[in-house]
Protein backbone atom coordinates (compact mmCIF):
# COMPACT_ATOMS: atom_id res chain seq x y z
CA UNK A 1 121.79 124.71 94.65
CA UNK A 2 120.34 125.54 97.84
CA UNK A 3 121.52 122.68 100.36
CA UNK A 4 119.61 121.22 102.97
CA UNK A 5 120.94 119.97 106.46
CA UNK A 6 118.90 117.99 109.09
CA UNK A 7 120.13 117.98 112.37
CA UNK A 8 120.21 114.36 114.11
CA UNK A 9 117.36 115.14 116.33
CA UNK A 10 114.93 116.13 112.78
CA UNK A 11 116.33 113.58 110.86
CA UNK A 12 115.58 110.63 113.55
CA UNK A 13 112.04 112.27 113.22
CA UNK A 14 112.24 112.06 109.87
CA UNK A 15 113.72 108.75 109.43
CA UNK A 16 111.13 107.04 111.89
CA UNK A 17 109.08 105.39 109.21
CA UNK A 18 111.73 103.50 108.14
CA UNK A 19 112.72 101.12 111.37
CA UNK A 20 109.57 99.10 110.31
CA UNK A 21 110.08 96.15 107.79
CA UNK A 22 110.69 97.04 104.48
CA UNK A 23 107.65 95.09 103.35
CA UNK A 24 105.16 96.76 105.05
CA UNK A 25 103.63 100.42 104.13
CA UNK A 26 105.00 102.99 106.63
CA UNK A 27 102.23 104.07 109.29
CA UNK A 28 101.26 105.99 112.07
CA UNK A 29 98.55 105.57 113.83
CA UNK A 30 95.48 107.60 112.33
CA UNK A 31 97.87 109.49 109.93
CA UNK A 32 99.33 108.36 105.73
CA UNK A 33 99.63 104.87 104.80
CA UNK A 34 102.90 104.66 102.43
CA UNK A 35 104.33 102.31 100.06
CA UNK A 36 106.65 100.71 99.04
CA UNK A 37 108.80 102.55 101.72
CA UNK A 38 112.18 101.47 99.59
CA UNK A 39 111.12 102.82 96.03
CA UNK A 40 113.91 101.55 93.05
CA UNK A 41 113.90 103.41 89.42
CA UNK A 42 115.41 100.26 87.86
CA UNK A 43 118.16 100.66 84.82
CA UNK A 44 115.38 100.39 82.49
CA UNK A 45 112.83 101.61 83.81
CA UNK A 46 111.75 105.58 83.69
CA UNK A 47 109.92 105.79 86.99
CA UNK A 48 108.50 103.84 90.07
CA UNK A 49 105.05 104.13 91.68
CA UNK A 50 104.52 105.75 95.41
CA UNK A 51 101.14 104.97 96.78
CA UNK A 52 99.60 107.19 99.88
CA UNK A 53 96.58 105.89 101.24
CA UNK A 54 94.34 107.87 103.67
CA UNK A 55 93.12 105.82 106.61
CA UNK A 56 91.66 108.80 108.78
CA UNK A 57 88.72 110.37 108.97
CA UNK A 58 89.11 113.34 107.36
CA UNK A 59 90.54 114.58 104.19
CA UNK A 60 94.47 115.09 104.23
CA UNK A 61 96.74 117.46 102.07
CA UNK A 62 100.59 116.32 101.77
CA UNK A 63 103.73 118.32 99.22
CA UNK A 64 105.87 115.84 97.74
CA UNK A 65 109.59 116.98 96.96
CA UNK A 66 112.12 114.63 96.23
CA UNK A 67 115.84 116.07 97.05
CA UNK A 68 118.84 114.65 96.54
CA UNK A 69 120.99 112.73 99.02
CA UNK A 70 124.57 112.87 99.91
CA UNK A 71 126.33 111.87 103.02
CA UNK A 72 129.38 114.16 104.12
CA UNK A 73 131.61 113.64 107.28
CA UNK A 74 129.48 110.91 108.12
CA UNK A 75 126.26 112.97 108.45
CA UNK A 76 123.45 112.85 105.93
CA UNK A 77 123.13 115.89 103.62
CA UNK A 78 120.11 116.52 101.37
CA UNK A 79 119.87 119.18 98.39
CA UNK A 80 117.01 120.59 95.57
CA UNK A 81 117.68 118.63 92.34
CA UNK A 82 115.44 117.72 89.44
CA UNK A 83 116.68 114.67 87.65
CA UNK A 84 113.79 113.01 89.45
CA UNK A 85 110.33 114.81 89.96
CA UNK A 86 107.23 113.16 91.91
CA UNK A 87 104.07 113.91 90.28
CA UNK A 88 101.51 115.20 91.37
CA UNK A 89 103.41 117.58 94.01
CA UNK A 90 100.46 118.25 96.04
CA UNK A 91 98.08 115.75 96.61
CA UNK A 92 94.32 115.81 98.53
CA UNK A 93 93.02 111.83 99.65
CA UNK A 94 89.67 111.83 100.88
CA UNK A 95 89.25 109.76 103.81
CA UNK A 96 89.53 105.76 102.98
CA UNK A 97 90.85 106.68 99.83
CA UNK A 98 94.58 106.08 98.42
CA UNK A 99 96.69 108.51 95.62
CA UNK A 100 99.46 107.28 93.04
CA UNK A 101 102.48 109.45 93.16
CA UNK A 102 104.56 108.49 90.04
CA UNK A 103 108.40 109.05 90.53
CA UNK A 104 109.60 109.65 87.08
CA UNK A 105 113.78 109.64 85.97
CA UNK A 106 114.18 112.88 83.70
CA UNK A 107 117.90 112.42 82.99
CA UNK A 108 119.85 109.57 81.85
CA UNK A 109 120.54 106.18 83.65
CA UNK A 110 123.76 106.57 86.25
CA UNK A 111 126.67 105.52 84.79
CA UNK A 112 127.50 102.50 87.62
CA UNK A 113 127.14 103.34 90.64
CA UNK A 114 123.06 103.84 91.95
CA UNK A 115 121.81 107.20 92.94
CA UNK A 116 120.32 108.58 96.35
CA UNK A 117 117.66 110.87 96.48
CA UNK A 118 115.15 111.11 99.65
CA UNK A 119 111.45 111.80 99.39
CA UNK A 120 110.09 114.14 101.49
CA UNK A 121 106.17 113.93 102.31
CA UNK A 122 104.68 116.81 104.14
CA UNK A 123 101.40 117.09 105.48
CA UNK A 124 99.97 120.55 104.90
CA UNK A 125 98.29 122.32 107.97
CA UNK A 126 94.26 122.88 107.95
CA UNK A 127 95.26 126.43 108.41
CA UNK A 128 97.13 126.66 105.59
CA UNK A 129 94.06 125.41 103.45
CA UNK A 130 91.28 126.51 105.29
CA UNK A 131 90.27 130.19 106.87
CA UNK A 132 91.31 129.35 110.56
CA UNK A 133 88.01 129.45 112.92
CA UNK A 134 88.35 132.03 115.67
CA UNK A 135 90.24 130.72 118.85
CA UNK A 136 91.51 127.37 116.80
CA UNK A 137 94.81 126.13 116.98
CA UNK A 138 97.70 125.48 114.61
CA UNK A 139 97.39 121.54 113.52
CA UNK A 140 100.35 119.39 114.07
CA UNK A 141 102.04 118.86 110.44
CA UNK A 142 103.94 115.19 110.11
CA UNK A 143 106.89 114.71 107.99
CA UNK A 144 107.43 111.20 106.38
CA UNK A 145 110.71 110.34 104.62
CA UNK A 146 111.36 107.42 102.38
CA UNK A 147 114.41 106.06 100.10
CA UNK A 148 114.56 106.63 96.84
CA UNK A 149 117.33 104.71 94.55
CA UNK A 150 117.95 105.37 90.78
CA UNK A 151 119.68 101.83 89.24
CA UNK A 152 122.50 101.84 87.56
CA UNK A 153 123.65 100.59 84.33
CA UNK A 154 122.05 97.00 83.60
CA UNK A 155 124.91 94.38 84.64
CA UNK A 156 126.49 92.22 81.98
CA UNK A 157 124.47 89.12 81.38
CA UNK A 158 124.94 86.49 84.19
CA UNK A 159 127.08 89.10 86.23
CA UNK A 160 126.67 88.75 89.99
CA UNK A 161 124.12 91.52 91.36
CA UNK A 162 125.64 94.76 92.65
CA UNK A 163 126.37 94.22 96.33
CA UNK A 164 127.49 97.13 98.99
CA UNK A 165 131.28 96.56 100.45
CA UNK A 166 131.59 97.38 104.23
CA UNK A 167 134.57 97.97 106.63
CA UNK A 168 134.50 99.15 109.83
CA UNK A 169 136.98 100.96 112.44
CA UNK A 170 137.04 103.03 115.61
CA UNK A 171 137.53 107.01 115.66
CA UNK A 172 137.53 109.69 118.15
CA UNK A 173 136.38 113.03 117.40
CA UNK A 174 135.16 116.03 120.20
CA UNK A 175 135.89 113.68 122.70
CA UNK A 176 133.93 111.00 121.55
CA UNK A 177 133.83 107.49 119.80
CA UNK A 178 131.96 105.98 117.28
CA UNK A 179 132.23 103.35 114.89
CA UNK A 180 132.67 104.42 111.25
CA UNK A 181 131.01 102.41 108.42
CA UNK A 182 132.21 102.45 104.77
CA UNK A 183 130.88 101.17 101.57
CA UNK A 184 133.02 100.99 98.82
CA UNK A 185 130.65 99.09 96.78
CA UNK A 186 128.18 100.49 94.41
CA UNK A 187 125.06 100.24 96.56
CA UNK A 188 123.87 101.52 99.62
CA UNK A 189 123.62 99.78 102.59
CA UNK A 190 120.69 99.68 104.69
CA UNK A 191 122.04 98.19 108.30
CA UNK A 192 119.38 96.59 110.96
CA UNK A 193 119.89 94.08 113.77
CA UNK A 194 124.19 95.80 114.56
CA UNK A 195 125.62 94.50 116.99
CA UNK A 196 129.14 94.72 118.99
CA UNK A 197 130.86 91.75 120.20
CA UNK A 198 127.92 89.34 119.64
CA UNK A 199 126.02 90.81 122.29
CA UNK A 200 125.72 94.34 122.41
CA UNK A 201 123.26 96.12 120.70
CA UNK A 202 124.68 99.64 118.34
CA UNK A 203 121.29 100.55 117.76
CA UNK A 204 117.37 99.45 117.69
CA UNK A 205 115.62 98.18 114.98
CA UNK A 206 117.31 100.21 111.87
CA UNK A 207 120.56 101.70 112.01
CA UNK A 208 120.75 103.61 109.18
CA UNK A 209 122.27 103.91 105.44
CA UNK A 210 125.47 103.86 104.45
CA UNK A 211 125.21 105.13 100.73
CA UNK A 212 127.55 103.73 97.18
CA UNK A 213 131.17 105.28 98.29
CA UNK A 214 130.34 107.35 101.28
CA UNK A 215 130.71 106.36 105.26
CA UNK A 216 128.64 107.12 108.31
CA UNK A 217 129.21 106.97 112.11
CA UNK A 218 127.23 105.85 114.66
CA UNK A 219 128.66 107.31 118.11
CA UNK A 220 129.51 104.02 120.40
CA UNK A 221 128.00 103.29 123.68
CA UNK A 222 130.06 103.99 127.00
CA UNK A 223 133.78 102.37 127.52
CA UNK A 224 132.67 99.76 124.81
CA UNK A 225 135.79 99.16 122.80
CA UNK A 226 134.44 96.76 120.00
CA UNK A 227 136.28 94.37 118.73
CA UNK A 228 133.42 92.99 116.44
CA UNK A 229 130.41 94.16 114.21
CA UNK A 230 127.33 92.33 112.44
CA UNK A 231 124.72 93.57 111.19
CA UNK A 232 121.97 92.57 108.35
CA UNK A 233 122.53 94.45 105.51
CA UNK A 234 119.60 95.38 102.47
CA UNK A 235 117.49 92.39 104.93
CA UNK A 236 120.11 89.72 104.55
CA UNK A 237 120.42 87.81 107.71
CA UNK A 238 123.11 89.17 109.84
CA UNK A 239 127.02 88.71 109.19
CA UNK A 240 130.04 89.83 110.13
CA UNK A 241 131.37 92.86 108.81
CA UNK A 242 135.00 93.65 107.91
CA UNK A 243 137.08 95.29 110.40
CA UNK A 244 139.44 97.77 108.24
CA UNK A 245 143.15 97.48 108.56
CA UNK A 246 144.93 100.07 111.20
């Protein structure tokens, strides 16, 4: 299985659709309208809708792949799977117009914890679908990414809903600090708003994920030596989050 890795600089590129609020379609100016930008494949369910609307004036080509999503050593890793296909693959939206991708579960539900996977949108160059005209150049090709997460197992009747479970500490690594998030629940956790000792700010707008079982880091701002976090998790308003034992 041929593994992908996105260095920080591509993946905050990649990732920049998804500081906006999770109930609006992800947009950029004169490019692909997309929603919703946190798909779920619910327990019993077999697949989600993705919509991609066209709000340019000219026809627009995008590949859909959906890859799997892991997160080692507190970096994001992403790898070619097919439990969960997006059909059609390759889609063409006339101008003003707007194109169902269905995401469709080919396996069987996870067994309790959800599953990760990360949809990858790519907007084919005109060159690659037209003959280039003499002297032209090469068209700028965007790259959208979105969340996808596979349900587990239906809960027990009147059993709480699945919630993430975060701790926090300080580590040191190549010289530098960061703060280190785990989840040992079994959901992600999608962090906005963190924030150090009440008043400094770890990061703008969205943070990041911290997926079922896995833990990121975030690298901490000069001589800061935190003895706090909050955040708002999954668009909960913000709370304090567990500071792990030493």
């Amino acid at each position: 299985m041929k593994t992908i890795y996105l260095s920080l600089a591509l993946l905050f590129v990649a990732l920049l659709l998804l500081i906006i609020s999770p109930s609006a379609g992800a947009q950029q100016p004169g490019s692909v309208l997309i929603w919703p930008v946190n798909p779920v494949i619910e327990a019993d369910k077999k697949a989600a809708a993705l919509w991609l609307e066209n709000p340019g004036k000219s026809s627009v080509t995008l590949q859909v792949r959906v890859y799997a999503w892991e997160q080692t050593d507190g970096k994001n890793v992403y790898a070619a799977q097919d439990a969960v296909v997006g059909t059609p693959p390759i889609v063409t939206i006339a101008p003003g117009t707007k194109q169902l991708v269905r995401l469709t579960r080919m396996g069987a539900i996870p067994a309790s914890a959800e599953t990760p996977y990360r949809i990858i949108i790519d907007e084919v160059p005109v060159e690659a679908r037209e003959p280039a005209a003499p002297g032209a150049g090469i068209s700028f090709r965007m790259r959208y990414s979105v969340p996808l997460f596979v349900a587990g197992a239906v809960p027990a009747k009147n059993a709480p809903a699945p919630m993430p479970k975060l701790v926090w500490r300080v580590v040191a690594e190549g010289g530098s600090r960061f703060v280190e998030v785990r989840n040992d629940g079994p959901v992600h956790a999608r962090l906005t708003e963190a924030v150090i000792d009440g008043t400094m700010p770890l990061g703008e707008g969205l943070l990041g994920y911290v997926l079922a079982g896995r833990m990121m880091r975030w690298p901490l701002p000069d001589r800061a030596t935190p003895t706090s976090l909050r955040a708002a998790v999954n668009g909960l308003p913000s709370t304090p989050i567990e500071r792990a034992a030493d």
